[in-house]
C-alpha atoms as a PDB file:
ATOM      1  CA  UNK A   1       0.000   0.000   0.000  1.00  0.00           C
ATOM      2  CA  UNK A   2       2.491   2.493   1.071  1.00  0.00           C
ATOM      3  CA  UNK A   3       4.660   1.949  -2.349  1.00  0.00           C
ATOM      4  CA  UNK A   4       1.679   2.247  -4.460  1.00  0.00           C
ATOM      5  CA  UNK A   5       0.985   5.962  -2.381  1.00  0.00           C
ATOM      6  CA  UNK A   6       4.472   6.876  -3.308  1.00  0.00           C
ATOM      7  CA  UNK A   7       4.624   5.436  -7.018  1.00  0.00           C
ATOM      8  CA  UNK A   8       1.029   6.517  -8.002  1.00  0.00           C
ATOM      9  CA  UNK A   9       0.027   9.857  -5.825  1.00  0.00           C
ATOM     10  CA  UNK A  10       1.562  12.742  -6.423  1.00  0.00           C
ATOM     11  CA  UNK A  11       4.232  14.403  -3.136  1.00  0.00           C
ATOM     12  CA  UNK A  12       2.193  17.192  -2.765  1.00  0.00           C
ATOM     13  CA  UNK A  13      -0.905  15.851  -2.824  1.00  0.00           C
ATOM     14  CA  UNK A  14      -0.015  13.132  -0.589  1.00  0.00           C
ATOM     15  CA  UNK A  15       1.092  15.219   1.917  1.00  0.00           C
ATOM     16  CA  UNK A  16      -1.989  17.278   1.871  1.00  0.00           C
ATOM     17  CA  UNK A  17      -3.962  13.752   2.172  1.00  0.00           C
ATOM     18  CA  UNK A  18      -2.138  12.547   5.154  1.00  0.00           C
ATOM     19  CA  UNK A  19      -2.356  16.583   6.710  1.00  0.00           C
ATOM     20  CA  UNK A  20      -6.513  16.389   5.970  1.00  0.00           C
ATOM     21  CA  UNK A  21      -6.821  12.802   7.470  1.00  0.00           C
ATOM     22  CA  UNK A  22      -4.689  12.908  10.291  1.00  0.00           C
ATOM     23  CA  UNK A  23      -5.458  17.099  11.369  1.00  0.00           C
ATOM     24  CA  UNK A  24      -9.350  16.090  10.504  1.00  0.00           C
ATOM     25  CA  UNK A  25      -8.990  12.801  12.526  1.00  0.00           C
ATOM     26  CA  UNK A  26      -7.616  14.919  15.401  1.00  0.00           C
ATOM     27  CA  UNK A  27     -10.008  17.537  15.283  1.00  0.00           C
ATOM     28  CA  UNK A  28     -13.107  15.628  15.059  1.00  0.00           C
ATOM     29  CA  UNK A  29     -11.826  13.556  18.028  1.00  0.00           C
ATOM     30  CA  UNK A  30     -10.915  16.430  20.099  1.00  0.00           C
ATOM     31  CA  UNK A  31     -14.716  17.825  19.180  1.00  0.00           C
ATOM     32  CA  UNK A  32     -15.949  14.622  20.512  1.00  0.00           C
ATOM     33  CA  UNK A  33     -13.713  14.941  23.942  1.00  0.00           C
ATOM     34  CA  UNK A  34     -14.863  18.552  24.587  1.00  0.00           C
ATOM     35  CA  UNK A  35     -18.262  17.712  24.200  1.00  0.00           C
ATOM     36  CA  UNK A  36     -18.314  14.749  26.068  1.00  0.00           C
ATOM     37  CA  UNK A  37     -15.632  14.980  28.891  1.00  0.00           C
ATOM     38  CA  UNK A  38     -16.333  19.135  29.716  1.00  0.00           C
ATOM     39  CA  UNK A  39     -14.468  18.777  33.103  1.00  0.00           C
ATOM     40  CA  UNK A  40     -10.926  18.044  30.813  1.00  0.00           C
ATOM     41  CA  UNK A  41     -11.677  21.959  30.156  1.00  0.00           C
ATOM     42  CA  UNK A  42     -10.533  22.542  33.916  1.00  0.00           C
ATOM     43  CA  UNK A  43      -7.212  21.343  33.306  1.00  0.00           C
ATOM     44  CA  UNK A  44      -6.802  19.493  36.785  1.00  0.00           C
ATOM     45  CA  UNK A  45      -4.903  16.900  34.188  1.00  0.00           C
ATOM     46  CA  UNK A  46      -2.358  19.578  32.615  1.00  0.00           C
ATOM     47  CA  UNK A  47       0.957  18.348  34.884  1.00  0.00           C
ATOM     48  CA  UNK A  48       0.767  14.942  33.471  1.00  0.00           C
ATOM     49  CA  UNK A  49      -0.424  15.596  30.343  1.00  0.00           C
ATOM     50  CA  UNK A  50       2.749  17.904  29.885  1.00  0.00           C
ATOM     51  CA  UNK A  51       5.161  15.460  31.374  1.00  0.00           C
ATOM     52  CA  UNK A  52       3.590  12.462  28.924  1.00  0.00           C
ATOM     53  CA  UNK A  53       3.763  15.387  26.439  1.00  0.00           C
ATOM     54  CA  UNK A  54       7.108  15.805  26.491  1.00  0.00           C
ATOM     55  CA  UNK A  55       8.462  12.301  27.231  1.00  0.00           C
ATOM     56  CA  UNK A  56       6.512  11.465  24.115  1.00  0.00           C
ATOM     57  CA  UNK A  57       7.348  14.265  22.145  1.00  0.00           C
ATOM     58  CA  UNK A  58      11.421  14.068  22.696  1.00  0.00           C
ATOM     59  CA  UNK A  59      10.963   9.701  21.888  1.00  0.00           C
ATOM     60  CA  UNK A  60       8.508  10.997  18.892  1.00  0.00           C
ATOM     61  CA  UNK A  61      11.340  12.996  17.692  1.00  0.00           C
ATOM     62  CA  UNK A  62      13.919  10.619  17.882  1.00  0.00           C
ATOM     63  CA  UNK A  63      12.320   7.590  16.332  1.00  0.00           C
ATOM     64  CA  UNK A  64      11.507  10.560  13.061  1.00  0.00           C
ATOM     65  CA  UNK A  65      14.972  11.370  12.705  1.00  0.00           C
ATOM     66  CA  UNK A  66      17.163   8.048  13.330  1.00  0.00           C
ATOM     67  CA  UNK A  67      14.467   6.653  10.524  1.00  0.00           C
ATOM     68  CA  UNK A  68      14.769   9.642   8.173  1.00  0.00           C
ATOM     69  CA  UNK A  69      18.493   9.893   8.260  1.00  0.00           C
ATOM     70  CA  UNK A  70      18.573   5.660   7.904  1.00  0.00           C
ATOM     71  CA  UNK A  71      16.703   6.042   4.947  1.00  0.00           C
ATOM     72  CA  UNK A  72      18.173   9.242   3.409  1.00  0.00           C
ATOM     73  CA  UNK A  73      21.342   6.653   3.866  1.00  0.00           C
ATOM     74  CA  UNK A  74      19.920   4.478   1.104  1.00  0.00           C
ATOM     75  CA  UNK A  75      18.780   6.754  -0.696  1.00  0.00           C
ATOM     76  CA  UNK A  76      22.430   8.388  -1.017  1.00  0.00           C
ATOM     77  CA  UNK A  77      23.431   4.764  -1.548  1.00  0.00           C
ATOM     78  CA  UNK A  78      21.483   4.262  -4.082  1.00  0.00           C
ATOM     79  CA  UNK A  79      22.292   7.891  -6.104  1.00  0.00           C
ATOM     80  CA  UNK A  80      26.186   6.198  -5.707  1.00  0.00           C
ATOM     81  CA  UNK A  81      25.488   3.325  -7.756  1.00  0.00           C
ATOM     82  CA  UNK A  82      23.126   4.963 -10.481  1.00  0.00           C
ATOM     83  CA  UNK A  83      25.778   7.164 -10.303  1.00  0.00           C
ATOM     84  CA  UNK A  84      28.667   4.403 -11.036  1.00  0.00           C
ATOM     85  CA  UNK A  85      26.192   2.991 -14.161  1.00  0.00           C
ATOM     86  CA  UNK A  86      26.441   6.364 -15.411  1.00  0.00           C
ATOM     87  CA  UNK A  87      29.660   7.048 -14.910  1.00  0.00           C
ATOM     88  CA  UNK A  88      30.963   3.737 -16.233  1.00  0.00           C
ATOM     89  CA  UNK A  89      28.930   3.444 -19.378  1.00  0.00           C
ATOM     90  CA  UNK A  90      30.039   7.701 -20.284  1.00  0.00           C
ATOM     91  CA  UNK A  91      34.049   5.702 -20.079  1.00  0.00           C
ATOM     92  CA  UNK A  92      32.406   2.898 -22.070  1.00  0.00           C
ATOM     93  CA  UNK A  93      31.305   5.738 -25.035  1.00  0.00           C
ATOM     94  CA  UNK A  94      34.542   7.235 -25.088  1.00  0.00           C
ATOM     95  CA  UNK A  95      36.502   3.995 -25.603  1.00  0.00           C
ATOM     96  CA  UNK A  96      35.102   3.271 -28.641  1.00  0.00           C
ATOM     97  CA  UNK A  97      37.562   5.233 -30.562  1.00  0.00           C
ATOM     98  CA  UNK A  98      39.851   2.782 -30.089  1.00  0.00           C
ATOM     99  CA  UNK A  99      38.751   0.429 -31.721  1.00  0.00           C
ATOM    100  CA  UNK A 100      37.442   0.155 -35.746  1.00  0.00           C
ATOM    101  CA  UNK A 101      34.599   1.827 -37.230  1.00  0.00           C
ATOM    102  CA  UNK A 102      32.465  -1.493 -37.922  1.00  0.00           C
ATOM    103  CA  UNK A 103      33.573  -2.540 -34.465  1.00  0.00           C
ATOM    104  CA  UNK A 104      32.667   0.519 -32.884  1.00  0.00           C
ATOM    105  CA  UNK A 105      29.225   0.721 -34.626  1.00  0.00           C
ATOM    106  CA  UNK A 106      28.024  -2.910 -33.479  1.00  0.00           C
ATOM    107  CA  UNK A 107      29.277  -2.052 -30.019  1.00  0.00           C
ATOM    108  CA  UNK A 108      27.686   1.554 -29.460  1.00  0.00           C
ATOM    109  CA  UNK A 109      24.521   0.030 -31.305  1.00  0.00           C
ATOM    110  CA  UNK A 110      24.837  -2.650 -28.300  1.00  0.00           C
ATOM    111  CA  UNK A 111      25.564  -0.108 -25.047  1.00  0.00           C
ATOM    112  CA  UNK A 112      22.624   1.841 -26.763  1.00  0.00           C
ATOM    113  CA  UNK A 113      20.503  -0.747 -26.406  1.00  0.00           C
ATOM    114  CA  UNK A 114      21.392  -1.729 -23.254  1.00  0.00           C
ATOM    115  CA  UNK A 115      21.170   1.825 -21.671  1.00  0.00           C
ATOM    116  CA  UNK A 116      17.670   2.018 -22.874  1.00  0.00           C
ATOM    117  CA  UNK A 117      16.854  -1.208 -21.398  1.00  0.00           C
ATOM    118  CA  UNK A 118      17.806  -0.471 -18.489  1.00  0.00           C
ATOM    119  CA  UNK A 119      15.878   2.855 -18.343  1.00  0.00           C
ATOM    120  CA  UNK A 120      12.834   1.297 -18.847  1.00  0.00           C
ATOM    121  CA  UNK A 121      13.462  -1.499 -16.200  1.00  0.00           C
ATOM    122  CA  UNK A 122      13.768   1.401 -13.640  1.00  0.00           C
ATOM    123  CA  UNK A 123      10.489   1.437 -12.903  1.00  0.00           C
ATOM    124  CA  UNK A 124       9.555  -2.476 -13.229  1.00  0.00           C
ATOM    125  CA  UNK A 125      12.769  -3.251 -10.650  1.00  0.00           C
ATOM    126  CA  UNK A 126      11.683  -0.819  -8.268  1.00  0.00           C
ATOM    127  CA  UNK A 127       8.201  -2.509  -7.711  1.00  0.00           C
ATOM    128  CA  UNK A 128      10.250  -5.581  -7.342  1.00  0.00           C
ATOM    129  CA  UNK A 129       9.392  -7.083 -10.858  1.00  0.00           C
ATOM    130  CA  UNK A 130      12.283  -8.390 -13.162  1.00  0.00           C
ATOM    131  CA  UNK A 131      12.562  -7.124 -16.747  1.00  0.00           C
ATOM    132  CA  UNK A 132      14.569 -10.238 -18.798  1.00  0.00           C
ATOM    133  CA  UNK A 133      14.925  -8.026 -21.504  1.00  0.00           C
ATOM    134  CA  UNK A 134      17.728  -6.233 -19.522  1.00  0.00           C
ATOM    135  CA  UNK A 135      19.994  -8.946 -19.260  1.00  0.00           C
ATOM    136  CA  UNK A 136      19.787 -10.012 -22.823  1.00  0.00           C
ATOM    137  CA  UNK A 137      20.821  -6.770 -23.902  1.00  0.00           C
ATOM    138  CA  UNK A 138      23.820  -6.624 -21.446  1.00  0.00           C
ATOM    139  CA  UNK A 139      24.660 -10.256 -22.574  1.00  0.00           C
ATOM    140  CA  UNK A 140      24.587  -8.369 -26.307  1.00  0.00           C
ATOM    141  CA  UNK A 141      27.219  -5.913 -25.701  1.00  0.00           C
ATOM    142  CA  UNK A 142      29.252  -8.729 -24.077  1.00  0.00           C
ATOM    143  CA  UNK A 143      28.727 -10.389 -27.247  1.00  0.00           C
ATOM    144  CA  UNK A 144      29.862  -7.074 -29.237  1.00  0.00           C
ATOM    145  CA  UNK A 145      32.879  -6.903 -27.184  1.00  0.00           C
ATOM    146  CA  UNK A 146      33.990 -10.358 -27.374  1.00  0.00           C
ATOM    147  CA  UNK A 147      33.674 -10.043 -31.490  1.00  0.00           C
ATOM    148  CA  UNK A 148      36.127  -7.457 -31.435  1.00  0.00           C
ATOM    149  CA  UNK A 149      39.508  -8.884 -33.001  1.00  0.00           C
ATOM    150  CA  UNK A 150      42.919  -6.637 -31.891  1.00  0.00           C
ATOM    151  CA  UNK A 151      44.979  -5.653 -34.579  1.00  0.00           C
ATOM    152  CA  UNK A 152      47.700  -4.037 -32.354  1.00  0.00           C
ATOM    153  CA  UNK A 153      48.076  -3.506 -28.790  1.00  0.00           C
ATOM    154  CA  UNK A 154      46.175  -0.289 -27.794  1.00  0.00           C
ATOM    155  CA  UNK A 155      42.985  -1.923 -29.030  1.00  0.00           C
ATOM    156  CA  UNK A 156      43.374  -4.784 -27.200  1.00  0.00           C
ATOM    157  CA  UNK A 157      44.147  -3.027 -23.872  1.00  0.00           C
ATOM    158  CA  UNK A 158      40.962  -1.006 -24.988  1.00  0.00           C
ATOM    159  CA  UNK A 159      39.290  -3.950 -25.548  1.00  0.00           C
ATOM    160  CA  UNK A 160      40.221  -5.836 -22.050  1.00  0.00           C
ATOM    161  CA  UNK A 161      39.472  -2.569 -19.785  1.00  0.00           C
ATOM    162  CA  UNK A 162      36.254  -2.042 -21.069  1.00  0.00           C
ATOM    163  CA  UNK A 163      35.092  -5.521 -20.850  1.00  0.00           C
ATOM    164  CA  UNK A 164      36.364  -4.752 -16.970  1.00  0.00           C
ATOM    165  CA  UNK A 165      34.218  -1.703 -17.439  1.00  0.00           C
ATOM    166  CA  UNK A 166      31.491  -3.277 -18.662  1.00  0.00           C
ATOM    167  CA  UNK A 167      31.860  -6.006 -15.502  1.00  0.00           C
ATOM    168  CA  UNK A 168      31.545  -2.790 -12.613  1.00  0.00           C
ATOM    169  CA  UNK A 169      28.216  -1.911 -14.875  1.00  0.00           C
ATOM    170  CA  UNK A 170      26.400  -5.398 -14.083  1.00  0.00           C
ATOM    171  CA  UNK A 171      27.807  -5.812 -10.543  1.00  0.00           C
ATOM    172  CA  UNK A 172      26.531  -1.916  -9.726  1.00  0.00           C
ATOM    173  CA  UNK A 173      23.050  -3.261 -11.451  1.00  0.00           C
ATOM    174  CA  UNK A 174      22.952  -6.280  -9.723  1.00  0.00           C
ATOM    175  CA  UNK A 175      23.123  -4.434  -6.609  1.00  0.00           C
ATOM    176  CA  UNK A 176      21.037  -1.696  -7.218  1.00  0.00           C
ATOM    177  CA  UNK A 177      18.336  -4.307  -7.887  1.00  0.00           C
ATOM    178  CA  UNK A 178      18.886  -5.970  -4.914  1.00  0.00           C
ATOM    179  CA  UNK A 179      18.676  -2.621  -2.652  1.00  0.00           C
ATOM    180  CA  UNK A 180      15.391  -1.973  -4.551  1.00  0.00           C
ATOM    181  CA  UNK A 181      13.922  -5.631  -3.796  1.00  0.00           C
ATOM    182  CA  UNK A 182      15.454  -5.207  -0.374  1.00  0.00           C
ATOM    183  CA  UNK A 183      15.302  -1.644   0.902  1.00  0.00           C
ATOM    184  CA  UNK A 184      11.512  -1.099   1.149  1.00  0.00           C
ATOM    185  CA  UNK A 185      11.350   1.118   4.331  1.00  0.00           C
ATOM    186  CA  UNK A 186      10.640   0.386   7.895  1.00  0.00           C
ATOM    187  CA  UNK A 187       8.518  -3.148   8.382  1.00  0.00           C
ATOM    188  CA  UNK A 188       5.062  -3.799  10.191  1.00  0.00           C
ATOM    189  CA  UNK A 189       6.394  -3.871  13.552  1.00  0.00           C
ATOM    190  CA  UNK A 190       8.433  -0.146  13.342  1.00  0.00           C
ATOM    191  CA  UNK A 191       5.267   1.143  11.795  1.00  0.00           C
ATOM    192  CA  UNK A 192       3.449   0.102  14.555  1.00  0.00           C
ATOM    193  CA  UNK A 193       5.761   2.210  16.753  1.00  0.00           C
ATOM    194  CA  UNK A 194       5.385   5.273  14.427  1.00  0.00           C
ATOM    195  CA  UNK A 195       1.594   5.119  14.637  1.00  0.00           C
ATOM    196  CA  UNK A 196       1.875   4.275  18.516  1.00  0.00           C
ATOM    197  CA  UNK A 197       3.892   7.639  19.279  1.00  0.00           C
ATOM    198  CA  UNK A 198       2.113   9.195  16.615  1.00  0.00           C
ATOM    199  CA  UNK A 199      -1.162   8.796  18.590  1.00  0.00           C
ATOM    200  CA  UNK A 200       0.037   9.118  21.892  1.00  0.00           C
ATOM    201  CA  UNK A 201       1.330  12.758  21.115  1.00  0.00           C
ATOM    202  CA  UNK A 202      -2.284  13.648  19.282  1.00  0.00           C
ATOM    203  CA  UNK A 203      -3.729  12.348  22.362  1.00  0.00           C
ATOM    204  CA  UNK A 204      -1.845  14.175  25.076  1.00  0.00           C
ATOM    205  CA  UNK A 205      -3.019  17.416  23.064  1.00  0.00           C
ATOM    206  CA  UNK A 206      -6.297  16.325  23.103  1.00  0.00           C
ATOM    207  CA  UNK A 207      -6.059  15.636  26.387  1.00  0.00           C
ATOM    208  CA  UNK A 208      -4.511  18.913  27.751  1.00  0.00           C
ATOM    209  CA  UNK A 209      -6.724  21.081  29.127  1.00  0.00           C
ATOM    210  CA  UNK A 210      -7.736  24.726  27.390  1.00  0.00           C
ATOM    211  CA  UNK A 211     -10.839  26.720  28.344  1.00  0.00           C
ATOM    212  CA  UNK A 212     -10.222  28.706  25.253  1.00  0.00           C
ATOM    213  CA  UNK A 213     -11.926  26.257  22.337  1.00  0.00           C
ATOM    214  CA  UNK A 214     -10.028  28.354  19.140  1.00  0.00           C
ATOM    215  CA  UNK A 215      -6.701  27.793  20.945  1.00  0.00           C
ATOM    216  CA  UNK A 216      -7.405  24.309  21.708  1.00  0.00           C
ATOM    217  CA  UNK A 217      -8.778  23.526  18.559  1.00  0.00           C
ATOM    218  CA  UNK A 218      -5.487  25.846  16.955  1.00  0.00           C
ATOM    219  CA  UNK A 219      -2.733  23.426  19.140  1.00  0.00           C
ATOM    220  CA  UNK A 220      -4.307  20.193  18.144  1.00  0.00           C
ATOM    221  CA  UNK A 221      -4.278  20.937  14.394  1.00  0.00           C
ATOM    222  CA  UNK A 222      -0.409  22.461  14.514  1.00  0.00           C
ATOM    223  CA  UNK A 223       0.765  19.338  16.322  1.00  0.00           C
ATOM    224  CA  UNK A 224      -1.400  16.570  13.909  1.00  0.00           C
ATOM    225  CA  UNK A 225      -0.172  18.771  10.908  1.00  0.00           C
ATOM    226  CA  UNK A 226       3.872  18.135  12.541  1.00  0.00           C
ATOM    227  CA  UNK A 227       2.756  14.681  12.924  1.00  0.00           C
ATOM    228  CA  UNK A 228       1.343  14.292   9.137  1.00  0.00           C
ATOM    229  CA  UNK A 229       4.445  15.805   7.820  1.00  0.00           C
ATOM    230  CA  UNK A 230       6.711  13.786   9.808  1.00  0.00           C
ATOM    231  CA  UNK A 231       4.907  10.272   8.055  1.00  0.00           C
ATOM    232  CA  UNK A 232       4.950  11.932   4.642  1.00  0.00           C
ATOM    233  CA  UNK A 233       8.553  12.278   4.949  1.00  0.00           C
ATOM    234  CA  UNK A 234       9.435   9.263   6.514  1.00  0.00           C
ATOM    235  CA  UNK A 235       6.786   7.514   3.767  1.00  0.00           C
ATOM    236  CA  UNK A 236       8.483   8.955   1.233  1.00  0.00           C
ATOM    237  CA  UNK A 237      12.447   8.116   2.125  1.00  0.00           C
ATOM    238  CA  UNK A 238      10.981   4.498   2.173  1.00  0.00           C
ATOM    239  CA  UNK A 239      11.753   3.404  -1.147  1.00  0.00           C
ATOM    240  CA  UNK A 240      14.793   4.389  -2.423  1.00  0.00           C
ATOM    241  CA  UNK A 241      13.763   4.167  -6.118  1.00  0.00           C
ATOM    242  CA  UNK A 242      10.314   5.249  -6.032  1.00  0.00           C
ATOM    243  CA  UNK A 243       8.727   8.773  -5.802  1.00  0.00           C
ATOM    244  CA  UNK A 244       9.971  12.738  -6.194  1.00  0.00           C
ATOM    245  CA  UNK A 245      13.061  12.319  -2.946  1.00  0.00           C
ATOM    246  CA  UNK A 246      13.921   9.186  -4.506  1.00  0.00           C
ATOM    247  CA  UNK A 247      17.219   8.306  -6.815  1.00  0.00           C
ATOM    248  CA  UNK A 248      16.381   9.212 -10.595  1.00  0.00           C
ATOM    249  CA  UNK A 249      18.184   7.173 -13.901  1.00  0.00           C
ATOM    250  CA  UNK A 250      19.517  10.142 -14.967  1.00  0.00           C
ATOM    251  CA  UNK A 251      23.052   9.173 -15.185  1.00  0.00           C
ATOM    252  CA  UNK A 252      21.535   6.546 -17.661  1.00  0.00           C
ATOM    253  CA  UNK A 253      19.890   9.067 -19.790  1.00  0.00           C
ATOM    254  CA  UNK A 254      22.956  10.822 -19.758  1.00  0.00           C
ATOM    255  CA  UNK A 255      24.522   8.016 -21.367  1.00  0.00           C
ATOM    256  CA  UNK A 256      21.649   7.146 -24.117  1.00  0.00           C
ATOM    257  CA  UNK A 257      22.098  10.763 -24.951  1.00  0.00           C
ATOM    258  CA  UNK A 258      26.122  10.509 -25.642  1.00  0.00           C
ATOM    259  CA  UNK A 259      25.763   6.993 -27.451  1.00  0.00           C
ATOM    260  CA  UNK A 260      23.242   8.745 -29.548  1.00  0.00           C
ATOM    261  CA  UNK A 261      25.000  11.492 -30.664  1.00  0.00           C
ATOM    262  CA  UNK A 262      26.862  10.625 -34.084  1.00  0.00           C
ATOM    263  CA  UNK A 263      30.484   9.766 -33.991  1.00  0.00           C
ATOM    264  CA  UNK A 264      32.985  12.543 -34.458  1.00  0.00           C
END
């Protein structure tokens, strides 16, 4: 559920959802505890609501920003290794020269394909699905490479460093895929925690005494609005491949966009 909020809803709006439901949720409730429990109005309560307040509030705090800064880790992680592709398959383009024209055609024609394969996979490995098509093409440029016959010595080194080349670009695939089948944000049981905290700081608002209705009414929405905007971002951090914070294939792009480019 969570991945298809981040893949299919758009960042602002799904903060604005989680800000209606959660500020509306807290609202309504503390209209119901007003009406129902006047006496809390007396604020007889206030000492331990504000020491529950704040033990809450400081643990609230915590859990927020050792998960945000966990998964801002993966995310960086992840930018690394899209970043390696890139950067590996820009040295791939410029190592054609090397070698000859009919050799360097059938292996840019190859990368090329590859490069575009793997920018439509993005999306398919990052909702865990494989994409076979991928793996043919990289087994293509293999192919390409392997063709190649030396005539002298510089082509040959060319030939042997970009087939290591070509090696860091399926080992920093292979692991990106695995971080995107692997890194999918906190599970069910830290959740649970989120929620918990989340709810027990709503409530010790609620809770807190305030003759004054518009100021009561004006605390309880600020804090639910924190509390929304703390889930959006740590919903959004979750998947390191999906939504707006998330690590784009740009440094692939960047590649389709040199291979395309005619030879000099």
């Amino acid at each position: 559920m969570s991945h298809w909020l981040v893949s299919n809803v758009p960042s602002w709006l799904l903060l604005l959802g989680l800000v209606v439901v959660v500020a509306g949720g807290a609202l309504l409730l503390l209209f119901f505890v007003r009406h129902r429990f006047p006496q809390l109005e007396e604020g007889t309560q206030n000492h331990v609501t504000v020491f529950a307040f704040s033990f809450i509030g400081f643990m609230f705090a915590i859990l927020v920003t050792f998960f945000s800064n966990s998964l801002w880790g993966q995310i960086n992680d992840a930018d690394a290794k899209a970043r390696t592709e890139g950067a590996t398959g820009l040295q791939l383009a410029g190592d054609l020269t090397a070698f000859d024209k009919a050799d360097s055609d059938r292996i840019r024609q190859s990368l090329l394909e590859y490069e575009r394969a793997a920018i439509v996979e993005w999306p398919e490995a990052a909702s865990g699905r494989s994409f076979p098509e991928t793996d043919n093409a990289l087994a293509r440029v293999y192919g390409a490479y392997r063709d190649v016959r030396p005539r002298d010595d510089i082509q040959t080194k060319s030939r042997d460093t970009s087939l290591s080349n070509l090696d860091n670009i399926r080992q920093a695939r292979r692991e990106r895929l695995l971080e995107a089948h692997v890194d999918v944000g906190p599970p069910w049981s830290l959740w649970v925690v989120i929620l918990l905290t989340s709810g027990l700081v709503l409530g010790c608002t609620i809770l807190y005494g305030v003759k004054q209705p518009a100021m009561h009414y004006a605390m309880v929405a600020s804090v639910a609005t924190l509390v929304a905007t703390a889930l959006f971002l740590v919903l959004e951090l979750s998947f390191p491949f999906t939504g707006e914070m998330a690590t784009s294939p740009e440094p692939l792009r960047e590649v389709v966009q040199v291979l395309s480019q005619p030879p000099a």
